[in-house]
Every structure is written in structure tokens, then in C-alpha cells.
C-alpha atoms as a PDB file:
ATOM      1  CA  UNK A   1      20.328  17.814  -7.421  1.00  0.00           C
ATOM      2  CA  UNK A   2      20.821  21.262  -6.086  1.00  0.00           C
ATOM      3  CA  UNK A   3      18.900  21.991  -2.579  1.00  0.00           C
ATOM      4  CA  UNK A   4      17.543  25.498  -1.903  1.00  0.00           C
ATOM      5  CA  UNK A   5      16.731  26.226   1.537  1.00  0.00           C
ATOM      6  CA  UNK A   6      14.041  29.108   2.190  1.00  0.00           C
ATOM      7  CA  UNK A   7      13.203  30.746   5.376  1.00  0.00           C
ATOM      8  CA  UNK A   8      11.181  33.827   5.951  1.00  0.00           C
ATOM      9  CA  UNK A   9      12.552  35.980   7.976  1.00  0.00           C
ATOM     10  CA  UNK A  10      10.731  38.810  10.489  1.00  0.00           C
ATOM     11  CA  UNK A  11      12.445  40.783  13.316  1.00  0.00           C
ATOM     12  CA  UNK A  12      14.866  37.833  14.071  1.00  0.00           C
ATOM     13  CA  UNK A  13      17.814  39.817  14.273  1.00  0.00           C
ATOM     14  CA  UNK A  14      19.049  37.568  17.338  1.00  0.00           C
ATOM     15  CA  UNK A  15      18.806  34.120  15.281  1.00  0.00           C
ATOM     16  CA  UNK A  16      19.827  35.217  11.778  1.00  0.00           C
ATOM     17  CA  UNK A  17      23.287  34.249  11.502  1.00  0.00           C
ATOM     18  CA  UNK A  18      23.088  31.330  13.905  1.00  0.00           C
ATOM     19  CA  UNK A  19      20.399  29.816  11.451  1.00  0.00           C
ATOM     20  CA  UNK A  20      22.962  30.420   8.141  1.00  0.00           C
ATOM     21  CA  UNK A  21      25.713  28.580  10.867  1.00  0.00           C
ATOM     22  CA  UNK A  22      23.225  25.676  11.428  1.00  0.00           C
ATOM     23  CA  UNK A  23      22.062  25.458   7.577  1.00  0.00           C
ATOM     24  CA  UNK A  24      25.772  25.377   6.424  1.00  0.00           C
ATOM     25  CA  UNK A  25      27.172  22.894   8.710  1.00  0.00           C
ATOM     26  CA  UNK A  26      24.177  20.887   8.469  1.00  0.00           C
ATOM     27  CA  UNK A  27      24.065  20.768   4.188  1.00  0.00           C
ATOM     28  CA  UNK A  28      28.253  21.711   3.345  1.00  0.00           C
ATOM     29  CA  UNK A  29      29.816  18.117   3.200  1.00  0.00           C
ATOM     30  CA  UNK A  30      26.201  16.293   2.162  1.00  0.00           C
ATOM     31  CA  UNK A  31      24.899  18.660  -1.002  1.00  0.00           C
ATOM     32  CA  UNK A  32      27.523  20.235  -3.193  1.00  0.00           C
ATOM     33  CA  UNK A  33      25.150  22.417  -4.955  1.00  0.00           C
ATOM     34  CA  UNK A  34      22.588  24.618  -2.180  1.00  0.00           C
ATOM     35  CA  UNK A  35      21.624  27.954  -1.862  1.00  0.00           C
ATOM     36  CA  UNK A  36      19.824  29.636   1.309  1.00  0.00           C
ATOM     37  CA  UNK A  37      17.369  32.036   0.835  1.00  0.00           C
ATOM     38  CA  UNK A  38      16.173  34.325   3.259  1.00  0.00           C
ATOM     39  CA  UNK A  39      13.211  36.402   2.851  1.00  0.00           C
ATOM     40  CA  UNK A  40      13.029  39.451   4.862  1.00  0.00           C
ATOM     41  CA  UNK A  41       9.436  40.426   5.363  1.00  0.00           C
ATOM     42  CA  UNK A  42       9.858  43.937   5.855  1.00  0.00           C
ATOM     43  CA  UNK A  43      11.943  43.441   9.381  1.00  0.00           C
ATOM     44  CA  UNK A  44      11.943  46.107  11.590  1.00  0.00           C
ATOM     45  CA  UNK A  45      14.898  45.242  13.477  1.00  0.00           C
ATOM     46  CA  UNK A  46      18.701  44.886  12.178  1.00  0.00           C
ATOM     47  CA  UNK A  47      17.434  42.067  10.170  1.00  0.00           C
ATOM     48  CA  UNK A  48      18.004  43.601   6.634  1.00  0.00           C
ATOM     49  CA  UNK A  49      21.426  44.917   7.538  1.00  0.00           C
ATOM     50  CA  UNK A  50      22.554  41.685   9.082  1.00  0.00           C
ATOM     51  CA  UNK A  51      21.056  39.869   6.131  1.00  0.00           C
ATOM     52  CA  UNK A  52      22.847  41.821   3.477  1.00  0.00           C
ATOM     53  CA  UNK A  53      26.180  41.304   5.394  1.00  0.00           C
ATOM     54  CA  UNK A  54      25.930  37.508   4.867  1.00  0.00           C
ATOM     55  CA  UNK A  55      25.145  38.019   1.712  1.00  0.00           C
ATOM     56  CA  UNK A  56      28.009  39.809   0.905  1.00  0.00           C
ATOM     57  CA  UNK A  57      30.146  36.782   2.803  1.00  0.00           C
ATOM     58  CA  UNK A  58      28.719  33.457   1.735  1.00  0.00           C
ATOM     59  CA  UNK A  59      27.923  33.762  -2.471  1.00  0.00           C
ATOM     60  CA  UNK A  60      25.489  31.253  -0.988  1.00  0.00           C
ATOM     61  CA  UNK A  61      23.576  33.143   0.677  1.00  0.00           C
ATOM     62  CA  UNK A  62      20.433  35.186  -1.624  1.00  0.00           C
ATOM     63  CA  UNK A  63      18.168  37.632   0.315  1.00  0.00           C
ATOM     64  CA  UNK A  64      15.492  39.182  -0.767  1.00  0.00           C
ATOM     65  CA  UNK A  65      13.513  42.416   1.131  1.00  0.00           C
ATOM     66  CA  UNK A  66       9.930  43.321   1.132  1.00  0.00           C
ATOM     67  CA  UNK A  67       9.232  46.489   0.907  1.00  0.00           C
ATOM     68  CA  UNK A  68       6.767  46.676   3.860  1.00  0.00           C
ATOM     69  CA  UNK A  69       5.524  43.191   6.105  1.00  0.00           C
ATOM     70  CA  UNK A  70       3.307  41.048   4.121  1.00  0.00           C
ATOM     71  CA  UNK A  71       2.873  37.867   6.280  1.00  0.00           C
ATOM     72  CA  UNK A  72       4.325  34.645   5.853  1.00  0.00           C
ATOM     73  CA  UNK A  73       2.883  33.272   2.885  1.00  0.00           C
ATOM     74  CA  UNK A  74       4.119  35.771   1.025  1.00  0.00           C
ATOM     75  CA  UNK A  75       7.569  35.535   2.018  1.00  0.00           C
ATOM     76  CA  UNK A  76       7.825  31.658   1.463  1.00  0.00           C
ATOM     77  CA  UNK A  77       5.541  32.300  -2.061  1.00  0.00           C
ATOM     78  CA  UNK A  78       8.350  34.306  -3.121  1.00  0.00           C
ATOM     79  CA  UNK A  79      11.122  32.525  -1.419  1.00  0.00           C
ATOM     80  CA  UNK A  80       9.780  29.429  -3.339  1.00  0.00           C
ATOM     81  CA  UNK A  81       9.527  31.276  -6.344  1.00  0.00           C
ATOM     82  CA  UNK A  82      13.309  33.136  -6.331  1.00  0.00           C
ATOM     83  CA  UNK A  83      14.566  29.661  -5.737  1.00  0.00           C
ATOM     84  CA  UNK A  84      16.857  27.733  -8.275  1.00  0.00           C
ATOM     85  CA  UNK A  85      17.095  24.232  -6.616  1.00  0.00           C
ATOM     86  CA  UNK A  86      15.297  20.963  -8.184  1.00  0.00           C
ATOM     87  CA  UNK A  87      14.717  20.369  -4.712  1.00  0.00           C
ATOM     88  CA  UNK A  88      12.927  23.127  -1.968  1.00  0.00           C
ATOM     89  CA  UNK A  89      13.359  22.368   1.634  1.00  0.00           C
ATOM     90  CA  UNK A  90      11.325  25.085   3.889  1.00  0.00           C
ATOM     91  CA  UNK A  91      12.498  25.943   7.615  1.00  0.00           C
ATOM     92  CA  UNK A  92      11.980  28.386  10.072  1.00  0.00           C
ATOM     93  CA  UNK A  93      14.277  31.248  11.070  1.00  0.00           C
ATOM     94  CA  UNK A  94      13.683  30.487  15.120  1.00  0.00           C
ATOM     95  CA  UNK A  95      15.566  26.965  14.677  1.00  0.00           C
ATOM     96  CA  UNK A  96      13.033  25.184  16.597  1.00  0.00           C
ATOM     97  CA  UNK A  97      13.859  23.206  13.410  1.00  0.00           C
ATOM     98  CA  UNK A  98      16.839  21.279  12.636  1.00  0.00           C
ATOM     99  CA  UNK A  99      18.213  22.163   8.983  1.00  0.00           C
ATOM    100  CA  UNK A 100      20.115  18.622   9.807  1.00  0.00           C
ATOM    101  CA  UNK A 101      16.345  17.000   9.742  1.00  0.00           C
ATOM    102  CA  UNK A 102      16.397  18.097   5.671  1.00  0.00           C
ATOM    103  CA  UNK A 103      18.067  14.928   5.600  1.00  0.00           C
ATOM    104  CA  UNK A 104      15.342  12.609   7.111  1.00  0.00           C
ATOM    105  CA  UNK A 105      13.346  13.919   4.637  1.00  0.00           C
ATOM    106  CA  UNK A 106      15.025  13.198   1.592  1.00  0.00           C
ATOM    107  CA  UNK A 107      15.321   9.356   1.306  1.00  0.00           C
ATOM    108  CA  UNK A 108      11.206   9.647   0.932  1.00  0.00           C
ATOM    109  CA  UNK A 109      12.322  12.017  -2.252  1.00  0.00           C
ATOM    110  CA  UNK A 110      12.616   9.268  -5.041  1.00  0.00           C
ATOM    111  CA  UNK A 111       9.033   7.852  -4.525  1.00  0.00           C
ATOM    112  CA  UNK A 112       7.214  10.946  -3.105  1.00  0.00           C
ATOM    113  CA  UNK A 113       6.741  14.775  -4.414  1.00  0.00           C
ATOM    114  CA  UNK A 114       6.388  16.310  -1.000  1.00  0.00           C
ATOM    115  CA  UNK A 115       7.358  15.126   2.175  1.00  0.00           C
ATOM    116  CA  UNK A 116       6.064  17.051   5.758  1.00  0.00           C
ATOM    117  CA  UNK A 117       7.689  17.479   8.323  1.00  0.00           C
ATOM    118  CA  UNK A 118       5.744  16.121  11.693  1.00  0.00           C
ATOM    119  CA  UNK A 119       7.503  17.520  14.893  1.00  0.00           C
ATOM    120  CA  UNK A 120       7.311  15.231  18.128  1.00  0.00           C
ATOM    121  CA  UNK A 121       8.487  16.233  21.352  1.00  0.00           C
ATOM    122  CA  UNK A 122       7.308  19.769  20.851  1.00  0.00           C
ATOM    123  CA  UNK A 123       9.268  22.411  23.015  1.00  0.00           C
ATOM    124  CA  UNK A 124       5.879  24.481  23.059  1.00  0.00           C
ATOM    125  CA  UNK A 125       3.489  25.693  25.955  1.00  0.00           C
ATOM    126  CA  UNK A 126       0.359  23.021  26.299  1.00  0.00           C
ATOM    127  CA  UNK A 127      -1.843  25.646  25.061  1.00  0.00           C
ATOM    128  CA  UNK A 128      -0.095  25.810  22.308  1.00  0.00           C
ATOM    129  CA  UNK A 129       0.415  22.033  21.900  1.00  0.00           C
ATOM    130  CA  UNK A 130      -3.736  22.036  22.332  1.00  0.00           C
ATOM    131  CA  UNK A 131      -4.584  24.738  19.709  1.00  0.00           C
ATOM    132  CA  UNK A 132      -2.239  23.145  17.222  1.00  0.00           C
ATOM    133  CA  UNK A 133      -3.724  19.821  18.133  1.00  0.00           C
ATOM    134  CA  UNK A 134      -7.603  21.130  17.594  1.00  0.00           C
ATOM    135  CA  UNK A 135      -6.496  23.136  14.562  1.00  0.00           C
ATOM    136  CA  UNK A 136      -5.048  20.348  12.393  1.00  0.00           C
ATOM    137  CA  UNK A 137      -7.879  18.512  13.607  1.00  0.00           C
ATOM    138  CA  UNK A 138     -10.290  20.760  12.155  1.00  0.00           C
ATOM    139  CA  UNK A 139      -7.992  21.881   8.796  1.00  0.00           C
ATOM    140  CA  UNK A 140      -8.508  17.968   8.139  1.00  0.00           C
ATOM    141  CA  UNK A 141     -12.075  17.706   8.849  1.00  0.00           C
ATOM    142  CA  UNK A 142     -12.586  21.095   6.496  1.00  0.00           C
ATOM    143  CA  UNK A 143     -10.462  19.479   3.639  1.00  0.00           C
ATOM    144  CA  UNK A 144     -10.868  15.803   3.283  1.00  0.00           C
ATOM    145  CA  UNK A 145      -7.062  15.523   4.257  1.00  0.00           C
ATOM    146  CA  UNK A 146      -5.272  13.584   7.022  1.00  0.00           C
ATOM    147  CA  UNK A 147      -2.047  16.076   7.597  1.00  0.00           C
ATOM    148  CA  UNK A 148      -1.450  15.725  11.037  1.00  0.00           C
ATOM    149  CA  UNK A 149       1.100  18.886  11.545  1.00  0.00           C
ATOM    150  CA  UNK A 150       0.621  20.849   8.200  1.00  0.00           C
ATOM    151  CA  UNK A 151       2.182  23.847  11.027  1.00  0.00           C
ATOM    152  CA  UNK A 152       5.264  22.321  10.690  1.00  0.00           C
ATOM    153  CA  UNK A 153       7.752  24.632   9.333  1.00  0.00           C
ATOM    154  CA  UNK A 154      10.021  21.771   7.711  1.00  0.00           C
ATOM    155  CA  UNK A 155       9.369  20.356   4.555  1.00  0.00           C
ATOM    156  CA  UNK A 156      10.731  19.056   0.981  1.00  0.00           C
ATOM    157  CA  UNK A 157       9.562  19.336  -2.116  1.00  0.00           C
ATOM    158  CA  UNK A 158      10.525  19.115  -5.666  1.00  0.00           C
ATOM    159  CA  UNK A 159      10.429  21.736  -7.911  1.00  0.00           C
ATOM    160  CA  UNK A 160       7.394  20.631  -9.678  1.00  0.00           C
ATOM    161  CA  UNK A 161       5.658  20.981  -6.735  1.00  0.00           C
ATOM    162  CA  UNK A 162       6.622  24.391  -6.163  1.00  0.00           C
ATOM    163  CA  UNK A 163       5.962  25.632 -10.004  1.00  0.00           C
ATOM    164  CA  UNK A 164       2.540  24.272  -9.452  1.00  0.00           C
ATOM    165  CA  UNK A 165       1.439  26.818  -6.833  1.00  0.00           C
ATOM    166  CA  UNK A 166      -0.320  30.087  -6.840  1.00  0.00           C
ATOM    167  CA  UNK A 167      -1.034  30.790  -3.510  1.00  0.00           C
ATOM    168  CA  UNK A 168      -3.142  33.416  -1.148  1.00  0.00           C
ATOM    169  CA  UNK A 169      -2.528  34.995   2.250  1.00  0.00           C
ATOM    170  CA  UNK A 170      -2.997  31.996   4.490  1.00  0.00           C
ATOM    171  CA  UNK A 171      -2.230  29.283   2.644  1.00  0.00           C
ATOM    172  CA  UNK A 172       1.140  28.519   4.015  1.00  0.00           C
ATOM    173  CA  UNK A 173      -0.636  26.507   6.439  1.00  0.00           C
ATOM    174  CA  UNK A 174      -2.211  23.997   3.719  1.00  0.00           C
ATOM    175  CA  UNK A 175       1.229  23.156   1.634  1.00  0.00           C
ATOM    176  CA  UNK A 176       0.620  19.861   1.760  1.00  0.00           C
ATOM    177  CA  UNK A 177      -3.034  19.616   1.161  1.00  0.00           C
ATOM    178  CA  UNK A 178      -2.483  22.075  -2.264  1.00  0.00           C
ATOM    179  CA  UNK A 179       0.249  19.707  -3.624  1.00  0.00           C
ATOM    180  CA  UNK A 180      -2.249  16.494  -2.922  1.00  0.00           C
ATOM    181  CA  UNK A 181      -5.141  18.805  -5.133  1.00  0.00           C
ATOM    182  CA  UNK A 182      -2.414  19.336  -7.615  1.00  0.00           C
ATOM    183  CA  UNK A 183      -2.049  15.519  -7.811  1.00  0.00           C
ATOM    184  CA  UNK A 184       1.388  15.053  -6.236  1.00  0.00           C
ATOM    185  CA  UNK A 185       2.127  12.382  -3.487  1.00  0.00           C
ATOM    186  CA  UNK A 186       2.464  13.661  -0.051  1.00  0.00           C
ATOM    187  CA  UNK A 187       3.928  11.948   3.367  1.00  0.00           C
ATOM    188  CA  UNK A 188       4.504  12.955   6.866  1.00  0.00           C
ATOM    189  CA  UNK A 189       7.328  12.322   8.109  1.00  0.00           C
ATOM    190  CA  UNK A 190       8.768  12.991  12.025  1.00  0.00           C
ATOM    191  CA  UNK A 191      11.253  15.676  12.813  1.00  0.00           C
ATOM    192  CA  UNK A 192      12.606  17.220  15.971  1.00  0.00           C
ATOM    193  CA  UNK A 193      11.891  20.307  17.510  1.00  0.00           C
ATOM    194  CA  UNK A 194      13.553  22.376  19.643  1.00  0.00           C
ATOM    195  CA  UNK A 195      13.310  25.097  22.253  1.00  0.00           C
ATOM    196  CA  UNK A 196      12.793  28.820  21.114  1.00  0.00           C
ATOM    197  CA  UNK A 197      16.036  30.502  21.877  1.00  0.00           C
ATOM    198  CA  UNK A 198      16.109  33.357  20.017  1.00  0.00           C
ATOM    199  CA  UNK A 199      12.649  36.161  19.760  1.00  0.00           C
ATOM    200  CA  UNK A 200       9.116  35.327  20.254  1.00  0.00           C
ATOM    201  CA  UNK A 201       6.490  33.271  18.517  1.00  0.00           C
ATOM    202  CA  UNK A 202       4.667  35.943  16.128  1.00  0.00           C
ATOM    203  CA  UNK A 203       1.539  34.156  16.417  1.00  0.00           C
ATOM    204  CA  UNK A 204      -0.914  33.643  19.201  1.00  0.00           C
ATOM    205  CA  UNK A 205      -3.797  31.478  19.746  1.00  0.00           C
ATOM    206  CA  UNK A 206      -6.580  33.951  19.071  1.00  0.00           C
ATOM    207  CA  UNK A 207      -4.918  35.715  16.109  1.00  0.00           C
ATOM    208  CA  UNK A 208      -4.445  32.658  13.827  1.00  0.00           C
ATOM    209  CA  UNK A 209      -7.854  30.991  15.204  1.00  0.00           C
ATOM    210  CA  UNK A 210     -10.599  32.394  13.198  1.00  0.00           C
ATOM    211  CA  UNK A 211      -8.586  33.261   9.992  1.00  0.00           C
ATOM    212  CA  UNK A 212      -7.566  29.541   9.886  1.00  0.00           C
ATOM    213  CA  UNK A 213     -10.922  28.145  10.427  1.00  0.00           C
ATOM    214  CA  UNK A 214     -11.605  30.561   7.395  1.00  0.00           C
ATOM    215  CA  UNK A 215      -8.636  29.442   4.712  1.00  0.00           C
ATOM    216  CA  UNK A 216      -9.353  25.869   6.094  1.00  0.00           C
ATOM    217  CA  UNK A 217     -13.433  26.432   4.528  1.00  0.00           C
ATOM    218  CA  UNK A 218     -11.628  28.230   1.435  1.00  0.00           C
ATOM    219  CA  UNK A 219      -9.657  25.133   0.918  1.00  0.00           C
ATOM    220  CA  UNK A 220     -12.410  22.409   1.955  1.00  0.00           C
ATOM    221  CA  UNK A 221     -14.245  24.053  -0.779  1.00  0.00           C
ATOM    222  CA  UNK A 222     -11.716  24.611  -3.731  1.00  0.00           C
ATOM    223  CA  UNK A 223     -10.552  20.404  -2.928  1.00  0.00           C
ATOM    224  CA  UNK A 224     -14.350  19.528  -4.209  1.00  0.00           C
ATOM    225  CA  UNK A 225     -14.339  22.018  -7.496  1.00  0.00           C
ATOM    226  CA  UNK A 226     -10.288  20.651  -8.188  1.00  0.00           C
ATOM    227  CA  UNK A 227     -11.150  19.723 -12.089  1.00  0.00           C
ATOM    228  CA  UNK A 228      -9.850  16.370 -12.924  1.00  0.00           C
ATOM    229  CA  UNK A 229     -10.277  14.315 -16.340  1.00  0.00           C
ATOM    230  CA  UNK A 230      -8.426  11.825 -18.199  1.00  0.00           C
ATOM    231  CA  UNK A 231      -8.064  12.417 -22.252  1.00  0.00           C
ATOM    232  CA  UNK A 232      -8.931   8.443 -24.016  1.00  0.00           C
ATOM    233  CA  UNK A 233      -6.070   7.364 -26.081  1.00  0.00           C
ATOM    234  CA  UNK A 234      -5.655   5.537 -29.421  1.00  0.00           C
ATOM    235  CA  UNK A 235      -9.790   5.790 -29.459  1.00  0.00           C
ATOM    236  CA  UNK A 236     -11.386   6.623 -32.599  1.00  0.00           C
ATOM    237  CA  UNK A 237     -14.192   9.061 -32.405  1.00  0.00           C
ATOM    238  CA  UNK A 238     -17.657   7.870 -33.330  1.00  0.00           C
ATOM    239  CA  UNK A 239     -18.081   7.759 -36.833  1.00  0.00           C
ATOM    240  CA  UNK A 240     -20.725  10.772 -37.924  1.00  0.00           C
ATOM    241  CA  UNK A 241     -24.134   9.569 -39.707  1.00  0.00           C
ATOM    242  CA  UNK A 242     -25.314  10.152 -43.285  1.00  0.00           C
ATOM    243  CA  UNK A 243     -27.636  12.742 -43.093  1.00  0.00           C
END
């Protein structure tokens, strides 16, 4: 099956071509038909210049450019989209993921749609740790669900999963939950994390707070109106009376 591996991409100028080192000597010698797609979402930096050159290098390698920033669900909406592989696998550009972790994941493949990534041993601040902590807490409580790091960038999915979505600014953050309204399995599974080396976190506690608790009501309440009905087979309709 051929693996596409997305990652948006935003001012990481510093990390950009060590994450295509890590994604191709974790995937080369495992899957012999991959792609990596970065997304730049409209990068201020050298980004877009350093992006194109690997492009150029490694036929491997597809990038696509926003025309201005437009947040994060955007640029995995459309790096999901662009894709070509029958399997997705999602990372972030920082490589506090492992690409090599792809591979953890995908022995859960066969019997499940979409399998989460659940990071242990953070290599974040205890606030951070804390808000993450309260926030999943509370995305679950909103939802019905029981995603216990729905933040975490890593994840696999089939295709199916990925053709199923139409999603709105914010919903990167409830993946998981949207496949399980769209009927497909889900499972957490644990992953590694590592140390920020590159750049800066672009979120903070206080700006992702209250639009989270937000898309977390938007979703608790679109999860009760999901439609579902089953269509009766080999049943004969009742016959009509006389009049």
C-alpha cells in the first residue's frame, strides 16, 4: 500500500530538511511506495524556498504553498486531500514526533480505520502537560468520546477515512472523534515524543483555550444530530388495501 506522509509546515525553516532526513530514513527500506507532503502555510521565513529545493531533489517530495497563513487545519485538510497514498500518516514538522513511530501504528491497520497516536514521556513544560491534560479532559466530556491525546500530531489512517472528511478551522484537534461519527474504528495507541529542537511552539495556553472549548461544543453537538439508519433487506413492503 503506498504511505503518504503530511506535515504542515509554518516558519520552520530550521527543521525542514532534518524532518525530510528523518521521514526518509525512517520509511526508505520499510515502504517502497511513499510520498511526503509538506504544506507550507504561508511561511514567512525561508520555508518556501527551502521547500521547493527538496522538491526539486527527492521526486518524493510534493509541496504545496498557501497563498497567505490559514492555520493548521487547513494545511493538513489540504495535505490530506493532495495526498495519493491508501494509507495517510500525519506528523509534525518540529519532530517532537518520530516518523519511525508510523510503524507502531500500522500493525493496528488491518483491524482498525484510524489509529492515534498517544505521546508518553512528553518533553513539554508542566503547564503545558496540565492544559493538554484539562483540555482532552474536557474535548471528551463535550463529545461523548474517550481520546485521551487527540493533540497528538501522529496518526494513521486509511484513505477512506480521509475521503470522508469535510472539515472547519479547528477541527484538527477532533480527527479522531470525526472518523468515530463517520462510523470508522478508532484506537490510541502510544508514541514517543521528543524535545523541541528546532523553533517555537505556535500555540500558547490562552490562545487555543477558549476556541477549543468552542469547536469541542460544535462537535459535542454535531455527534448527537450524526444521522444514522439501517435500510431492511429482502423485506417485502406491506401489501396496500383495497380501497
Amino acid at each position: 500500500m503506498k504511505l503518504s506522509i503530511v506535515a504542515p509546515i509554518y516558519n520552520e525553516e530550521e527543521s525542514i530538511e532534518a524532518l525530510h532526513k528523518a521521514i526518509t530514513h525512517a520509511v526508505k527500506d520499510r515502504i517502497e511506495s511513499y510520498e511526503i507532503v509538506l504544506v507550507n502555510d504561508g511561511s514567512k521565513d525561508r520555508s518556501a524556498s527551502i521547500l521547493n529545493k527538496l522538491a526539486s531533489a527527492d521526486p518524493r517530495v510534493k509541496v504545496i504553498h498557501f497563498e497567505r497563513n490559514c492555520g493548521q487545519t487547513a494545511a493538513i485538510y489540504a495535505g490530506m486531500k493532495q495526498s495519493s497514498g491508501e494509507l495517510v500518516a500525519l506528523i509534525d514538522a518540529d519532530l517532537q514526533t518520530d516518523p519511525r513511530d508510523i510503524f507502531k501504528l500500522m500493525p493496528y491497520i488491518p483491524q482498525m480505520d484510524f489509529v492515534n497516536g498517544r505521546r508518553v514521556h512528553r518533553q513539554d513544560t508542566i503547564v503545558k502537560k496540565m492544559s493538554s491534560r484539562v483540555g482532552n479532559a474536557v474535548r471528551n466530556w463535550l463529545t461523548g468520546d474517550n481520546i485521551q491525546d487527540t493533540g497528538c500530531p501522529m496518526k494513521l489512517l486509511k484513505r477512506e477515512v480521509v475521503d470522508s472528511y469535510y472539515l472547519y478551522e479547528g477541527m484538527h484537534r477532533f480527527l479522531p472523534t470525526l472518523a468515530r461519527m463517520n462510523g470508522f474504528q478508532v484506537i490510541e495507541v502510544a508514541v514517543s515524543h521528543n524535545e523541541r529542537k528546532f523553533g517555537v511552539s505556535k500555540y500558547g495556553v490562552l490562545n487555543r483555550a477558549f476556541v477549543g472549548l468552542m469547536d469541542a461544543i460544535v462537535v459535542g453537538w454535531l455527534r448527537k444530530r450524526v444521522i444514522r439508519y439501517q435500510i431492511m433487506l429482502n423485506r417485502k413492503a406491506p401489501e396496500q388495501r383495497e380501497a
